[in-house]
Protein backbone atom coordinates (compact mmCIF):
# COMPACT_ATOMS: atom_id res chain seq x y z
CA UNK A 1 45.51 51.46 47.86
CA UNK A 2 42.68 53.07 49.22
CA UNK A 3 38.78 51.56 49.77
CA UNK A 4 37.46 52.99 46.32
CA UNK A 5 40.75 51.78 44.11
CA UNK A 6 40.10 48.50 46.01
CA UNK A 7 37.01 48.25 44.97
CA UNK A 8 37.52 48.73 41.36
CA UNK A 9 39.87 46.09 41.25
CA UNK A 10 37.46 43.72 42.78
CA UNK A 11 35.16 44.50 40.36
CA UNK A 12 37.56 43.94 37.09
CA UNK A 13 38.41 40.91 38.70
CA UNK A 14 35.10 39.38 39.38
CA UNK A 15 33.86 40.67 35.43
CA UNK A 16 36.86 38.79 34.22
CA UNK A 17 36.08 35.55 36.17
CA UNK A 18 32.75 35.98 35.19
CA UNK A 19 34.01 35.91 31.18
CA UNK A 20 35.99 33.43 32.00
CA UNK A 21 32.83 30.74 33.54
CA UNK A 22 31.08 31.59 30.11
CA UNK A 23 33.93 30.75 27.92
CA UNK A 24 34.20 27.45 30.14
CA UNK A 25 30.61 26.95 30.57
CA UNK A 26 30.58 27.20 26.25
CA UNK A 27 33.33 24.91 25.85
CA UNK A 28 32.24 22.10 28.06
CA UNK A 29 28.70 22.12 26.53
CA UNK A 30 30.25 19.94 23.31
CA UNK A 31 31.93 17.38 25.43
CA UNK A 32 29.72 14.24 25.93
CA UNK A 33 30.86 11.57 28.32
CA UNK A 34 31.78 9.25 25.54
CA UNK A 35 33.97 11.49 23.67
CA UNK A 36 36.38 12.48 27.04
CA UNK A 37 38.88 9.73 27.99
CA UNK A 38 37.77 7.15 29.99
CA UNK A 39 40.76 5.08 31.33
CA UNK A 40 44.10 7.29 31.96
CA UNK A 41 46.00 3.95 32.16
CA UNK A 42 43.90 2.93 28.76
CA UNK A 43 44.93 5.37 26.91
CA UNK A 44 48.88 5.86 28.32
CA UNK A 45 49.36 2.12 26.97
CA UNK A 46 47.81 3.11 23.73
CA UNK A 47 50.15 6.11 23.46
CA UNK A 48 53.22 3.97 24.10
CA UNK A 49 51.89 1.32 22.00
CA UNK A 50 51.63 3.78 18.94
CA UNK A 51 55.01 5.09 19.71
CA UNK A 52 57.62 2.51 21.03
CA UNK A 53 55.56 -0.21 18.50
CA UNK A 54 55.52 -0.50 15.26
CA UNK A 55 53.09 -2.95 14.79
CA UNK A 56 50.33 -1.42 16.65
CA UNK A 57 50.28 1.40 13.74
CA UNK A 58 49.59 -1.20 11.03
């Protein structure tokens, strides 16, 4: 691949990541703190609870 080629690819690469941060940077803007998931362990246990207990659904 010569210089110029190389070049070209760099570019298409760096508009895509570019896209890419926007689409991220837009998604992330409705996420507050209290609607992500807190407690990984939290919410594994309620998981299991909902699906190896009955009784937790009622």
């Amino acid at each position: 691949m010569d210089n110029i080629g190389a070049i070209a690819l760099l570019e298409s690469v760096l508009t895509a990541f570019e896209a890419a941060k926007k689409l991220l940077t837009t998604a992330q803007v409705p996420l507050s703190p209290k609607n992500l998931l807190r407690e990984i362990r939290e919410t594994g246990a309620t998981l299991d609870c909902f699906a190896y207990d009955p009784s937790c659904q009622e």
